[in-house]
Every structure is written in C-alpha cells, then in structure tokens.
N, C-alpha and C. Protein backbone atom coordinates (compact mmCIF):
# COMPACT_ATOMS: atom_id res chain seq x y z
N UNK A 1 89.23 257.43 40.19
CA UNK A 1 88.17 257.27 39.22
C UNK A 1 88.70 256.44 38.06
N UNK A 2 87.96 255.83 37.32
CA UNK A 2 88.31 254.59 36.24
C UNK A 2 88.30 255.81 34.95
N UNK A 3 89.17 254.78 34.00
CA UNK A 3 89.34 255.75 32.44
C UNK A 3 88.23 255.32 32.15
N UNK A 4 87.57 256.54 31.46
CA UNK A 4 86.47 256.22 30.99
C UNK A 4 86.84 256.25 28.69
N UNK A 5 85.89 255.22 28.70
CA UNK A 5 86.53 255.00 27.25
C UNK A 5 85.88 255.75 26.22
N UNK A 6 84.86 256.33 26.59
CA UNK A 6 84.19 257.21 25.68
C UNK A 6 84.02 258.81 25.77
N UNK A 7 83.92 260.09 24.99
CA UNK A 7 83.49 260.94 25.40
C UNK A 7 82.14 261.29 26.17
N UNK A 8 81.05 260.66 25.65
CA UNK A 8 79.75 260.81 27.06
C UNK A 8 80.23 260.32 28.40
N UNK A 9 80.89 259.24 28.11
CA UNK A 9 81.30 258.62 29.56
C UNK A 9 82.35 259.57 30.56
N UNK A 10 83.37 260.91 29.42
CA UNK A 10 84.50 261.38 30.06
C UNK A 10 83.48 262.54 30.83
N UNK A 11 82.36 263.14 29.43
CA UNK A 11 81.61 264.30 30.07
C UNK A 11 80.58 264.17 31.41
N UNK A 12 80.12 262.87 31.21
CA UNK A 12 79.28 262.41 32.39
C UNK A 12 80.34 262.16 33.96
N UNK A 13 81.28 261.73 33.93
CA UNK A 13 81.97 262.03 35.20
C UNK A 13 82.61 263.13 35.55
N UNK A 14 82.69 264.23 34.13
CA UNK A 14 83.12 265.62 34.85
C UNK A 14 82.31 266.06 35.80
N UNK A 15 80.86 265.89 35.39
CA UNK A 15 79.30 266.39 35.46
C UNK A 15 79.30 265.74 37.09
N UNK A 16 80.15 264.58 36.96
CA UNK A 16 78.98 264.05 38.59
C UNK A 16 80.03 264.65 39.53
N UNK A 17 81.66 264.68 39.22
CA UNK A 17 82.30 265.49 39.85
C UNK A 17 82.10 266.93 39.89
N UNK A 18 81.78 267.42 39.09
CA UNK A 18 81.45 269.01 39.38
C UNK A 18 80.10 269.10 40.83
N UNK A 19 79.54 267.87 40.18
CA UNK A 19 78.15 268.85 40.87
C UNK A 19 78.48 267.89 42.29
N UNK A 20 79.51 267.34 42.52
CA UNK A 20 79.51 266.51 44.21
C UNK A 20 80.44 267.42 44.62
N UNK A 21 80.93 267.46 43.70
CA UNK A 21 82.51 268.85 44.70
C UNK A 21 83.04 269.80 43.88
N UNK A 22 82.39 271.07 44.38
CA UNK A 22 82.94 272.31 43.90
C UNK A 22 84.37 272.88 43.85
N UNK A 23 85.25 271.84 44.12
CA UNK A 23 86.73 272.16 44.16
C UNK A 23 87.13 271.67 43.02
N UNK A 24 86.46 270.82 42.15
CA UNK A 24 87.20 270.24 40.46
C UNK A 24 86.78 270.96 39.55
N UNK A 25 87.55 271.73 39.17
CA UNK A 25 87.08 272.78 38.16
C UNK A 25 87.27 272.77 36.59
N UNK A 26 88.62 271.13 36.28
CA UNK A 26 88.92 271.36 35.13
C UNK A 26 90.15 269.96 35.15
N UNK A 27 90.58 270.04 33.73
CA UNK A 27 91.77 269.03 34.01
C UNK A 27 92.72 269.71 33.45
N UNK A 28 94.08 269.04 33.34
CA UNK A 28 95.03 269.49 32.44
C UNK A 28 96.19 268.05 32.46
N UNK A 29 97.11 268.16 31.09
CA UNK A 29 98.19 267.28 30.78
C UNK A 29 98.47 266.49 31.94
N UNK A 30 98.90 265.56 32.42
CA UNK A 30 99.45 264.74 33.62
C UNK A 30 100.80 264.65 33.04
N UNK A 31 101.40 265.40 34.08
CA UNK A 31 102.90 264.70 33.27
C UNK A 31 103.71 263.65 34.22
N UNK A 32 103.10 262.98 35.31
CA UNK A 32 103.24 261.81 35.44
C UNK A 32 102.71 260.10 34.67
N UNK A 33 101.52 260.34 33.93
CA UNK A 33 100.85 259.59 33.85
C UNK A 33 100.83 260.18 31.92
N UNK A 34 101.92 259.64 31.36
CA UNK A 34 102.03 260.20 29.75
C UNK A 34 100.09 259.98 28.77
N UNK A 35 99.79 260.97 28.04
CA UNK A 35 98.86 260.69 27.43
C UNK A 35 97.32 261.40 27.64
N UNK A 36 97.58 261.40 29.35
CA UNK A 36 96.50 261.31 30.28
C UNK A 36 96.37 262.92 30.84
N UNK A 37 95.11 262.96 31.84
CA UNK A 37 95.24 264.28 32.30
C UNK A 37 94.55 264.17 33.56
N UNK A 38 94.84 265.45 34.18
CA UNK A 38 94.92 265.03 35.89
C UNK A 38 93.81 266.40 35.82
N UNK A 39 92.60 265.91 36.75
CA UNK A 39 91.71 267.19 37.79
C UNK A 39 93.04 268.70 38.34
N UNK A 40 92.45 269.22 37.91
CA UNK A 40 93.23 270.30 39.31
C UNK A 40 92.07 271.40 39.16
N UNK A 41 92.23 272.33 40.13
CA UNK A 41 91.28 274.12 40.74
C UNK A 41 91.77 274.56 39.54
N UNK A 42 90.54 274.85 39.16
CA UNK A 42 90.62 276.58 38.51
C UNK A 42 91.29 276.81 37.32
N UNK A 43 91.34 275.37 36.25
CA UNK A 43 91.48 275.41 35.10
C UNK A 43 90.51 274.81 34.29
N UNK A 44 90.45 275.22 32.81
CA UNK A 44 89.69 274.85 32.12
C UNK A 44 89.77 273.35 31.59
N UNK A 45 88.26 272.72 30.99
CA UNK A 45 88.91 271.90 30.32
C UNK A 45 89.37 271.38 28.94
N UNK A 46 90.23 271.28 28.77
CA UNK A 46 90.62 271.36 27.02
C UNK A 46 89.18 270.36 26.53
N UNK A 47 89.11 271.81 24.94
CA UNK A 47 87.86 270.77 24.49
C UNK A 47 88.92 270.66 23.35
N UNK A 48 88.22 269.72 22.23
CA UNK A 48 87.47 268.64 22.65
C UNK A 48 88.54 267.41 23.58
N UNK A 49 87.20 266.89 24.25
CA UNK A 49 87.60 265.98 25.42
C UNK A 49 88.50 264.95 24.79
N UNK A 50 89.53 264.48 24.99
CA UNK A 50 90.23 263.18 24.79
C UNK A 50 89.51 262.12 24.74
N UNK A 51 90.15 261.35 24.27
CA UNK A 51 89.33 259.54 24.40
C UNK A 51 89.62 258.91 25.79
N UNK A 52 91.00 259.38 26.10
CA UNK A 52 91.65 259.08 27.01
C UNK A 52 92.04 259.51 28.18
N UNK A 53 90.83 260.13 28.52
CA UNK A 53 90.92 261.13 29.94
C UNK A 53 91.07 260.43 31.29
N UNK A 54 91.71 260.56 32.03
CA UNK A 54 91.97 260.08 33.38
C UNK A 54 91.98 261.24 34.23
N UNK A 55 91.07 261.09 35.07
CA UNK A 55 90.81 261.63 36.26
C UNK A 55 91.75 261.18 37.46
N UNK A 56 92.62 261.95 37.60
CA UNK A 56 93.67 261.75 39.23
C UNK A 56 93.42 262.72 39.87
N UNK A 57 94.12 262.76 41.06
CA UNK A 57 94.07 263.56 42.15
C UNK A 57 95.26 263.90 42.81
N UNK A 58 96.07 264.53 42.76
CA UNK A 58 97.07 264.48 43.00
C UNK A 58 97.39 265.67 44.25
N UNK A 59 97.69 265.31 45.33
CA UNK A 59 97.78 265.78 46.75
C UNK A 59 99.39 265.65 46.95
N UNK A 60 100.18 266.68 47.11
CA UNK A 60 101.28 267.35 47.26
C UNK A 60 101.13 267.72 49.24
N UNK A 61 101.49 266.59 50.31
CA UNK A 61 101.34 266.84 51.47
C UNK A 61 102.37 268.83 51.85
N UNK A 62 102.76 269.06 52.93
CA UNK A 62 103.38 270.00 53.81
C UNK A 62 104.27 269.20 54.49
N UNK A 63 105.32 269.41 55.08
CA UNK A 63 105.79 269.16 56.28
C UNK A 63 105.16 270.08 57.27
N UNK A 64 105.18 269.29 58.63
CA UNK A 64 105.17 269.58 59.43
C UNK A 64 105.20 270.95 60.06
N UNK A 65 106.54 271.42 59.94
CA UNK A 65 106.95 272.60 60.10
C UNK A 65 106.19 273.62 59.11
N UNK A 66 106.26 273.32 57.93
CA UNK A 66 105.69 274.47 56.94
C UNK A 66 104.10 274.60 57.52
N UNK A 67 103.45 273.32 57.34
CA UNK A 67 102.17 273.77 57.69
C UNK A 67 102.15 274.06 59.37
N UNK A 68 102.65 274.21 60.36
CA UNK A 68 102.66 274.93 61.12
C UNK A 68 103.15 276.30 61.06
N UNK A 69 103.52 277.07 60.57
CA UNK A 69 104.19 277.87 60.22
C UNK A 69 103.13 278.68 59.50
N UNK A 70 102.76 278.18 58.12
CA UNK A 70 101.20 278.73 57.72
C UNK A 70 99.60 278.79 58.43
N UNK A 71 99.80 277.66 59.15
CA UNK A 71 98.41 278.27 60.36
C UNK A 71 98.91 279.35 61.09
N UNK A 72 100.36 279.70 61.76
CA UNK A 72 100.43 280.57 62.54
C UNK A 72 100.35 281.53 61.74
N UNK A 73 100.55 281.91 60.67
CA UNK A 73 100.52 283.09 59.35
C UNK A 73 99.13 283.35 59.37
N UNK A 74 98.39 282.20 59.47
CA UNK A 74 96.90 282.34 59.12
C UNK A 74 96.46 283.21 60.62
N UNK A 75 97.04 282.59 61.73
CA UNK A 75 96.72 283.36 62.86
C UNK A 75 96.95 284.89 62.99
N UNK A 76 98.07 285.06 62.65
CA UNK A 76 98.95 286.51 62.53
C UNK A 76 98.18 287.17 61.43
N UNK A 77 97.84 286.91 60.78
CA UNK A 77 96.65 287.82 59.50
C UNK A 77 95.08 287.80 59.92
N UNK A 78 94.85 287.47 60.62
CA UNK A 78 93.89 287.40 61.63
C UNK A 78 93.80 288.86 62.34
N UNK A 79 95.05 287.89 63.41
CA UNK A 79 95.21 288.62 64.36
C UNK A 79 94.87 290.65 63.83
N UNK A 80 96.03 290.67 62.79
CA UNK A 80 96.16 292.28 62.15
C UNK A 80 94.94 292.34 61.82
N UNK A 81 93.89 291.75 61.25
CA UNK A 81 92.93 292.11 60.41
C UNK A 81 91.95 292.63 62.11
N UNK A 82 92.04 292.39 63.55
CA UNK A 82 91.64 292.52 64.30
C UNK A 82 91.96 293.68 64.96
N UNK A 83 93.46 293.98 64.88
CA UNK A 83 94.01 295.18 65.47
C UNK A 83 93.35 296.28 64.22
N UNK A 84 93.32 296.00 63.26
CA UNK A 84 92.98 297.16 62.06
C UNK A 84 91.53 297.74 62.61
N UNK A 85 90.48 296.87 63.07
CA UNK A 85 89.54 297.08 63.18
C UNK A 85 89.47 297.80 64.43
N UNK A 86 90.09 297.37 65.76
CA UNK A 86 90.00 298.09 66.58
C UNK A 86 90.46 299.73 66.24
N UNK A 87 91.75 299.72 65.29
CA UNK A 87 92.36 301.07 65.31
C UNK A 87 91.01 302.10 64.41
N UNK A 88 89.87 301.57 63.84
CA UNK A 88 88.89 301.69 62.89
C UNK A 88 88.49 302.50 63.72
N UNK A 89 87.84 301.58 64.99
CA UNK A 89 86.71 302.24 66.03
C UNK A 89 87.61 302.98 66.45
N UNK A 90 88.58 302.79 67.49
CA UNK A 90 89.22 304.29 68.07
C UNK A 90 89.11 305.73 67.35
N UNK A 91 89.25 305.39 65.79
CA UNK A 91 89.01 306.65 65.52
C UNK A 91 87.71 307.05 64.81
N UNK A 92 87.29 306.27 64.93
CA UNK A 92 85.73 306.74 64.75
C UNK A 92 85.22 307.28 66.03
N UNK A 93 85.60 306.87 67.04
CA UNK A 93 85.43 307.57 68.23
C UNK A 93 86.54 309.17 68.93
N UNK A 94 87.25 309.32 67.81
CA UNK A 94 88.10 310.36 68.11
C UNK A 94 87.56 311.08 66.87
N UNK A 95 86.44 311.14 66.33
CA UNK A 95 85.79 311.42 64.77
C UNK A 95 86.74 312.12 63.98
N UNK A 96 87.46 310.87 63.78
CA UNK A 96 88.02 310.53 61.83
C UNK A 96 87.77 310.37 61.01
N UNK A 97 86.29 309.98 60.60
CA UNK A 97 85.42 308.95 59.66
C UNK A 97 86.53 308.99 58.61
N UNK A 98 87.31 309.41 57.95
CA UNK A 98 87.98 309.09 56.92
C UNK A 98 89.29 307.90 57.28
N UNK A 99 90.43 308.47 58.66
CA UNK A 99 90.94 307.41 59.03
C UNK A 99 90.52 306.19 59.29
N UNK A 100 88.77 306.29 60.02
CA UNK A 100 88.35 305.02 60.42
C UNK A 100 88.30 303.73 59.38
N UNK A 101 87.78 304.66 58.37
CA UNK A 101 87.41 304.04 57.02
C UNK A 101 88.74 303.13 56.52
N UNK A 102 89.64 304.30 56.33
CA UNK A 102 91.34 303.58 56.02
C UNK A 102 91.38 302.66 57.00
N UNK A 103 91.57 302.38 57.93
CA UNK A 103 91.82 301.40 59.17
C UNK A 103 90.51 300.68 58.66
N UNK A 104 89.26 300.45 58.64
CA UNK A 104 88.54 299.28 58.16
C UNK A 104 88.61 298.75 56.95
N UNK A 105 89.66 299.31 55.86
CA UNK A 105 89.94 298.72 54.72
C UNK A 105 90.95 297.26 54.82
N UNK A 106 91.59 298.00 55.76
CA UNK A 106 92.89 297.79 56.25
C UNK A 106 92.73 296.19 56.69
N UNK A 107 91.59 296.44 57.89
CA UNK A 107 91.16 295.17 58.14
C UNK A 107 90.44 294.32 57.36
N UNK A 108 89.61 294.63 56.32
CA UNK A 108 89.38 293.68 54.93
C UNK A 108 90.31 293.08 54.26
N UNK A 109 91.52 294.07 53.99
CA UNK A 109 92.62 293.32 53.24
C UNK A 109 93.63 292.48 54.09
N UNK A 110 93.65 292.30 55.52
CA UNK A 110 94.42 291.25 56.20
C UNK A 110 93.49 289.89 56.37
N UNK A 111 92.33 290.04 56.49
CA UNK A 111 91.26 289.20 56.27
C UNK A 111 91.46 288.88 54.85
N UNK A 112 91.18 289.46 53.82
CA UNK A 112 91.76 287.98 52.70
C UNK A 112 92.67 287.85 52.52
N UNK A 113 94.06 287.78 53.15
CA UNK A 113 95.24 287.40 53.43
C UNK A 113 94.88 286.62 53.97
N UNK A 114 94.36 286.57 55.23
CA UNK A 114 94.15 284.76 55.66
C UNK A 114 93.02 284.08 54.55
N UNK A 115 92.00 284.66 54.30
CA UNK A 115 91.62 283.72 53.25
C UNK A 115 92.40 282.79 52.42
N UNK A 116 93.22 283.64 51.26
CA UNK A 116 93.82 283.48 50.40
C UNK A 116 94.98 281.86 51.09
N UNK A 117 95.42 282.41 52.12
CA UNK A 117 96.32 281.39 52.89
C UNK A 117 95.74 280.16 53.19
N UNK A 118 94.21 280.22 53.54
CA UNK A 118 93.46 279.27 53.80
C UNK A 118 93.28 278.38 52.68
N UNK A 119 92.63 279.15 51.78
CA UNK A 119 92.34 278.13 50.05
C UNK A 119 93.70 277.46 50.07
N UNK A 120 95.12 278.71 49.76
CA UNK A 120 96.14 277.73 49.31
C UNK A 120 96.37 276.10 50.79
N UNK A 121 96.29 276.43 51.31
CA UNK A 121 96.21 275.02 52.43
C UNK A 121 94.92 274.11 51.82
N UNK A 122 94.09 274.78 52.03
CA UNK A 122 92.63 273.94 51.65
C UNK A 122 92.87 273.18 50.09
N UNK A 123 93.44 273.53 48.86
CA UNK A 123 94.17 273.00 47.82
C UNK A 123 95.53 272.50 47.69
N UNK A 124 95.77 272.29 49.59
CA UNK A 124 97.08 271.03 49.15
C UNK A 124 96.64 269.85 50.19
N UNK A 125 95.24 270.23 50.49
CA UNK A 125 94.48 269.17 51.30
C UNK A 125 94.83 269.04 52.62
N UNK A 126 95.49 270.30 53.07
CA UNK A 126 95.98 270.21 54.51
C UNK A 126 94.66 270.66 55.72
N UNK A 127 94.38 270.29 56.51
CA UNK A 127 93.47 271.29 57.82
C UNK A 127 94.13 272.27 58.02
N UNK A 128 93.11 273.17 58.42
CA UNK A 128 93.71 274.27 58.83
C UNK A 128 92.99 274.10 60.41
N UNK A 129 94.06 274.84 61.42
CA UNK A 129 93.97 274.68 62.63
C UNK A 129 93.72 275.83 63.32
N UNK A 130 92.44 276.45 63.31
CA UNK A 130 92.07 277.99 63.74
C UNK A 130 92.53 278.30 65.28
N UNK A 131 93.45 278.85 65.81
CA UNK A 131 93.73 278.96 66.72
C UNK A 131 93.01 280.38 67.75
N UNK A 132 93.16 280.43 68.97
CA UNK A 132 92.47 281.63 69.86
C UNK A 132 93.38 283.11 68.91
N UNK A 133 92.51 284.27 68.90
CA UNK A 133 92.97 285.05 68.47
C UNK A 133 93.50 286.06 69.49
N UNK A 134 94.49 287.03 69.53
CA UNK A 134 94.86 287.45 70.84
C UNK A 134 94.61 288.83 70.81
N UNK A 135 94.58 289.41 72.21
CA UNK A 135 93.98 290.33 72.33
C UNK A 135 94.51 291.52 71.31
N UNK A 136 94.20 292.37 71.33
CA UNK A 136 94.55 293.88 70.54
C UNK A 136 94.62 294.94 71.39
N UNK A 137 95.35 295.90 71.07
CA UNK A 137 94.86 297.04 71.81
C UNK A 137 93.90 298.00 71.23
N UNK A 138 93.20 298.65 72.37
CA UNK A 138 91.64 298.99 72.02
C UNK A 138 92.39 300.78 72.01
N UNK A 139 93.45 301.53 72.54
CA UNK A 139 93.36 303.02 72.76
C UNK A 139 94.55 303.04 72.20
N UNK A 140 94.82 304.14 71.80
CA UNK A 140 95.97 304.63 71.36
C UNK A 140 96.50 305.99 71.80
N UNK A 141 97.32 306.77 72.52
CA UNK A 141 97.37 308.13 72.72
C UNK A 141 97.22 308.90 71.94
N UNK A 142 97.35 308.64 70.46
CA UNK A 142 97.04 309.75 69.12
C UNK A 142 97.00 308.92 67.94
N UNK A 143 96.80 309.49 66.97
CA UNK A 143 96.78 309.31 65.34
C UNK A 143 97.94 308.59 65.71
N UNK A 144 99.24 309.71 65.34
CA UNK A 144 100.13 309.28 65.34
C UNK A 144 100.50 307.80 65.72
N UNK A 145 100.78 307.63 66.93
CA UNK A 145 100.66 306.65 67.76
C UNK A 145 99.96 305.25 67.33
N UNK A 146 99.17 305.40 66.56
CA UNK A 146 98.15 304.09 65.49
C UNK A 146 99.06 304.31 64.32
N UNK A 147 99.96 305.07 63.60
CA UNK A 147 100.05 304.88 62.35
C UNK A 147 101.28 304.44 62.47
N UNK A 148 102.40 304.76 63.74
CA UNK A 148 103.89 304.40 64.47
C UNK A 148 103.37 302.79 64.57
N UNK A 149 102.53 302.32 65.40
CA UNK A 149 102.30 301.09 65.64
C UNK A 149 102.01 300.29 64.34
N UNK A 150 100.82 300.64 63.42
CA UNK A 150 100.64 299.98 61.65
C UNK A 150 101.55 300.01 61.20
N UNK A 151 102.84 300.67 60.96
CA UNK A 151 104.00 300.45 59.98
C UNK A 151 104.99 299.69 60.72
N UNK A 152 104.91 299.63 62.21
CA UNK A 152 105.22 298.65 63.03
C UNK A 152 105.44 296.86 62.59
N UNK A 153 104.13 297.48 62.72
CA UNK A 153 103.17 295.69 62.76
C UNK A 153 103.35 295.37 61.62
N UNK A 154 103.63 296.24 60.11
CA UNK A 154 103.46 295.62 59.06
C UNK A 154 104.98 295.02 58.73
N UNK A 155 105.56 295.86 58.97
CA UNK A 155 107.33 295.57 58.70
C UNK A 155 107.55 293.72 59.62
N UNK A 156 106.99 293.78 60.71
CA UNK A 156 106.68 292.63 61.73
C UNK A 156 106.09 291.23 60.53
N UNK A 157 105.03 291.96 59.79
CA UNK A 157 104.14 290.80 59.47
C UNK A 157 105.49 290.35 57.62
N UNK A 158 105.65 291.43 56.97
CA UNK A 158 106.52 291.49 56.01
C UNK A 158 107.60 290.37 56.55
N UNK A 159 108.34 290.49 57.58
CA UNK A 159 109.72 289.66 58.11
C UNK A 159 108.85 287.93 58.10
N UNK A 160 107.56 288.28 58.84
CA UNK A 160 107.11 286.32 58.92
C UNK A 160 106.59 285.94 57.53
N UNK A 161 106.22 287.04 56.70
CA UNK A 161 106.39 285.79 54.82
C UNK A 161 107.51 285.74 55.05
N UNK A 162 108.41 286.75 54.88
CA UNK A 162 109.58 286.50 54.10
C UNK A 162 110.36 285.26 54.52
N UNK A 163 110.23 284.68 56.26
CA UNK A 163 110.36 283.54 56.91
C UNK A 163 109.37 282.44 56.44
N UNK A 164 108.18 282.70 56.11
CA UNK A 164 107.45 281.48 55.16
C UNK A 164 107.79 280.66 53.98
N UNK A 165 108.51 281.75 53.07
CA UNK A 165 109.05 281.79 51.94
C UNK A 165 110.33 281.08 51.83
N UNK A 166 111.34 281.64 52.93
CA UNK A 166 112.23 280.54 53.41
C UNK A 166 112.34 279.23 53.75
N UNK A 167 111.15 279.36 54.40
CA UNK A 167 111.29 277.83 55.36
C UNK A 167 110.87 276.82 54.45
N UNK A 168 109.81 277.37 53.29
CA UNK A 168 109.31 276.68 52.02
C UNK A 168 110.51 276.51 51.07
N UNK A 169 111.59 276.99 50.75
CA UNK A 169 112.65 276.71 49.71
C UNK A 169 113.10 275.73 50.71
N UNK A 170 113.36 275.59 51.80
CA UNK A 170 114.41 274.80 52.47
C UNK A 170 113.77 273.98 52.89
N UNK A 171 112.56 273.72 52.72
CA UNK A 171 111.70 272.26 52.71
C UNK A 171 111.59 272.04 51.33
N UNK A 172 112.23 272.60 50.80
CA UNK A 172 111.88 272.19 49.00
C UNK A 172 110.10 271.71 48.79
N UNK A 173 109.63 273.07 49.35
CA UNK A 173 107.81 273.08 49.06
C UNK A 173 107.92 274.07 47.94
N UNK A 174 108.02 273.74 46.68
CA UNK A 174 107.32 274.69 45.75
C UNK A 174 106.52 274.73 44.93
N UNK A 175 105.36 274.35 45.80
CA UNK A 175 103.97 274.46 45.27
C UNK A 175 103.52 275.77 45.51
C-alpha cells in the first residue's frame, strides 16, 4: 500500500482495509522501516494517527520441517479432541453423566488447541494441510482403563510440544 500523506487519507485506508480483511486489526512502530509503522493482528492503533503511516505486511515464512511438524500437531490435537469424545459416549453409555461431561470438556479443550495452532499458522501466512483423522477407540474395559489411557495420551501429546518447541529454537523460528 502507498504512504498516504494525510490523516483522512491514513484513516480512509485503515477503513478499506478493515472492512476487505478482517485479519488487520491495527498497526504498530516498524522497526525495519525507521519513522513508519507496520499492520499486524490484534493491536491497536496509536491515536492520533501519524502523518507518516505506512502500511506493510510483513510475512515471517516456516521451514519446511516446522510447518510440517505443526500440521501434524494440528492433526494430533484433533485426533485427542476425537478420542475425548469417544471416551464421553462410552461413558455416557456406562451412565456417568458426570465423567461423560469431563471427557466432553476434554474434547472442547483439544479442539481449541488445534484452533489456536491453526490462527498461529494462519498469521504467519502458512496453509494448513488438514489431514485424515485416525481412528479412536470406541470401548474401554473400565473407568479406570479411560483415565490409564488419558494420562497416557496426554504425557504422549506433552513430549510432541515439547518437540515443537525444539525443533522451533533449532530452526531459529521465534515467532
């Protein structure tokens, strides 16, 4: 987008960017570009407006590896948010209504885990690559047996951030 030299002119292209794409929420300092200030999510914008506002865009790619690595994360938080639900019904059918309930929370909060994973991809302009989700198991021999397997699976899912987190310092991604 061009500097615009006036304040109607800076407020009128916030205006046509806001209302074409709901992802520019604000600007802030550019500290590549001295003086000036860069678009980014989910900040405000300093009033009053500068004379000298510049609108950039600034896209920070992934490697390869990282963003493979985060779709499969995105898959694997999926995936749990699927097993949660099944472990929901099993015991709604073994009438738990209170476990079921815990187990369908369970599956809300691995579901915005992939959300959350999704935006951050979707705000470094990467695709995300929805892959087949894999099966679950539908029975369990007891309570027990569902709550042995959840602290399982979670310690499982805990080890692949903590491998996300890694593989991101050693790609020097710290966005």
């Amino acid at each position: 987008m061009a500097i615009a030299k006036t304040d109607s002119a800076i407020e009128k292209n916030i205006k046509k960017l806001k209302s074409t794409s709901p992802v520019w929420h604000g600007a802030c300092k550019s500290l590549s570009v001295p003086g000036s200030y860069q678009v980014v999510r989910n900040q405000p914008l300093p009033l009053p407006l500068p004379n000298n506002l510049k609108l950039i865009k600034t896209i920070t790619t992934m490697t390869t590896k990282l963003y493979s690595a985060m779709n499969a994360q995105i898959n694997a938080e999926l995936w749990s948010a699927y097993l949660y639900l099944s472990m929901s019904l099993h015991a709604d059918k073994m009438n738990r209504p209170g476990i079921a309930h815990w187990f369908y929370l369970q599956n809300l909060e691995e579901q915005d885990h992939a959300r959350r994973l999704q935006k951050f991809m979707l705000n470094r302009d990467a695709n995300i690559t929805l892959q087949p989700i894999g099966a679950v198991p539908t029975a369990w021999n007891s309570l027990k047996d569902m709550f042995e397997q959840t602290q399982q699976h979670e310690m499982d899912v805990t080890r692949m951030i903590h491998h996300l987190v890694s593989l991101a310092r050693e790609e020097k991604d710290y966005a």
